[in-house]
Protein backbone atom coordinates (compact mmCIF):
# COMPACT_ATOMS: atom_id res chain seq x y z
CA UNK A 1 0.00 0.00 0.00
CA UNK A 2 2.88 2.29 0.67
CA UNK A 3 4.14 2.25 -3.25
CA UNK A 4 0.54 3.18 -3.98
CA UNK A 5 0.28 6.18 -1.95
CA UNK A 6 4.06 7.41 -2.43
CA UNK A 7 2.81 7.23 -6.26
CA UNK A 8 -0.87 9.43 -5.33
CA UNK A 9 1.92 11.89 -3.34
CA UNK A 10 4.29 11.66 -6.37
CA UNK A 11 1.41 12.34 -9.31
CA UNK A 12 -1.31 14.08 -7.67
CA UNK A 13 0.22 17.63 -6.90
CA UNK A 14 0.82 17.99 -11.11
CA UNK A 15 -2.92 16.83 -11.55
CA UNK A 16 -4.32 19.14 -8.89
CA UNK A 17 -2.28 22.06 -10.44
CA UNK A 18 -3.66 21.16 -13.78
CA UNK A 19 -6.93 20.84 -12.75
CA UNK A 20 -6.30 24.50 -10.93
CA UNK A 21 -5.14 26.33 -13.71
CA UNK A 22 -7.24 25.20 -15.99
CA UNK A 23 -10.56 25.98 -13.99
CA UNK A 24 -8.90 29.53 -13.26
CA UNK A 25 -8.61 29.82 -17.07
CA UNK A 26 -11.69 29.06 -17.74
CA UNK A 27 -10.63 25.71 -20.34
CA UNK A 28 -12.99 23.08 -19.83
CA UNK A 29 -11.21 20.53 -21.95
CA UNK A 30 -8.46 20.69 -20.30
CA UNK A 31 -10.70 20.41 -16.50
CA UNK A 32 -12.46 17.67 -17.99
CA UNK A 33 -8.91 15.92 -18.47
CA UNK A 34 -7.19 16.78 -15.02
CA UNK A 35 -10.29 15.66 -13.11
CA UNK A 36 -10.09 12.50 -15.61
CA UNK A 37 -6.85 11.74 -14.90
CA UNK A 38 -7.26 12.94 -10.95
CA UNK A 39 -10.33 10.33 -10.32
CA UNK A 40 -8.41 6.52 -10.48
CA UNK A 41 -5.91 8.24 -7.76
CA UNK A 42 -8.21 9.81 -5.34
CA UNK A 43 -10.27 6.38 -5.45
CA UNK A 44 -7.94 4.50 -4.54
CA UNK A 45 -6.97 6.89 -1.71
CA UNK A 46 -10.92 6.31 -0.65
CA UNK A 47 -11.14 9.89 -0.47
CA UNK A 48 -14.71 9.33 -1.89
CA UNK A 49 -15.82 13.33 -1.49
CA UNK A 50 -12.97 14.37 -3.69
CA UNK A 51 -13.88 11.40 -5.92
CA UNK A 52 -17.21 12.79 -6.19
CA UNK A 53 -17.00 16.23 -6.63
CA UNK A 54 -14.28 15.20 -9.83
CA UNK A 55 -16.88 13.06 -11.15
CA UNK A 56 -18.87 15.84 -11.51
CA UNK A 57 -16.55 18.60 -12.47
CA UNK A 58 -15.86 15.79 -15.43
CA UNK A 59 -19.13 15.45 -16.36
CA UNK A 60 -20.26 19.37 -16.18
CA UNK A 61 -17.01 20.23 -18.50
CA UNK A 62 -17.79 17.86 -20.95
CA UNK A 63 -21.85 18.77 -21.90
CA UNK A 64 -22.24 20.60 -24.55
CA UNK A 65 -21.77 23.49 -23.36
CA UNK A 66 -19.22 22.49 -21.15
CA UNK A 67 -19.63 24.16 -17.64
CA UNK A 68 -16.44 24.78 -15.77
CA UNK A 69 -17.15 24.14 -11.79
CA UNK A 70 -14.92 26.43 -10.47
CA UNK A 71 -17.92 26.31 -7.20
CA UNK A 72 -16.18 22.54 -6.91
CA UNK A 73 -13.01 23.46 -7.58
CA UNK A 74 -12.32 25.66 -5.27
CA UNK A 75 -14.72 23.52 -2.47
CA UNK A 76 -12.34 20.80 -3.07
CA UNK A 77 -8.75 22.14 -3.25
CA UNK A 78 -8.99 22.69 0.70
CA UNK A 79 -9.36 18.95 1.09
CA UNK A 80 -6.27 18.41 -0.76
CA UNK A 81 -3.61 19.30 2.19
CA UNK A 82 -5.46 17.29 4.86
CA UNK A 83 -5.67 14.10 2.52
CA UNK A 84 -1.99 14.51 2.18
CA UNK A 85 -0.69 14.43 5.27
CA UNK A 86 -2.99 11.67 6.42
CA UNK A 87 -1.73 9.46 3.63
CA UNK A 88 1.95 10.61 4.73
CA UNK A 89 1.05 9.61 8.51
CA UNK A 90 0.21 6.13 6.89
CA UNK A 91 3.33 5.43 5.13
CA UNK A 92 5.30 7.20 7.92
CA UNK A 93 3.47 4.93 11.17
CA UNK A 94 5.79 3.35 13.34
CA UNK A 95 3.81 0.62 15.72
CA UNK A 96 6.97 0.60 17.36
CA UNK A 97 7.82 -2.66 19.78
């Protein structure tokens, strides 16, 4: 489990820059492909609110018209941090004797 989360910590900052700038800019192509790429990661994290809210942002930017969530964008980046450093407690826990 720890190679799977050292690979979320390694991959998912990019993605959730990505997904960032390209809600900030307003390109919903390129949303609908960070919260694509961000959605296998974050599931297998079980961070299931995060995984929810990129379902959606996926969906919304790819109707026609696309509609760029920046509402779940920005509700979501907070969550981000916290996630983090839980996973990092994970891989860091020492049971000890």
């Amino acid at each position: 489990m720890a190679a799977f989360i050292d690979q979320y910590l390694s991959d998912s900052p990019a993605l959730f820059r990505m997904l960032e700038a390209a809600c900030d800019s307003g390109d919903a192509r390129a949303l609908a492909n960070a919260a694509h790429d961000l959605r296998p990661h974050v599931h297998f994290m079980g961070a299931k609110v995060l995984l929810d809210l990129l379902v959606t942002i996926d969906r919304d930017a790819r109707q026609d018209p696309p509609v760029v969530r920046a509402d779940l964008v920005k509700a979501l980046l907070p969550m981000v941090s916290p996630l983090d450093k839980a996973l990092r407690a994970v891989i860091h826990f020492d049971p000890g004797p």
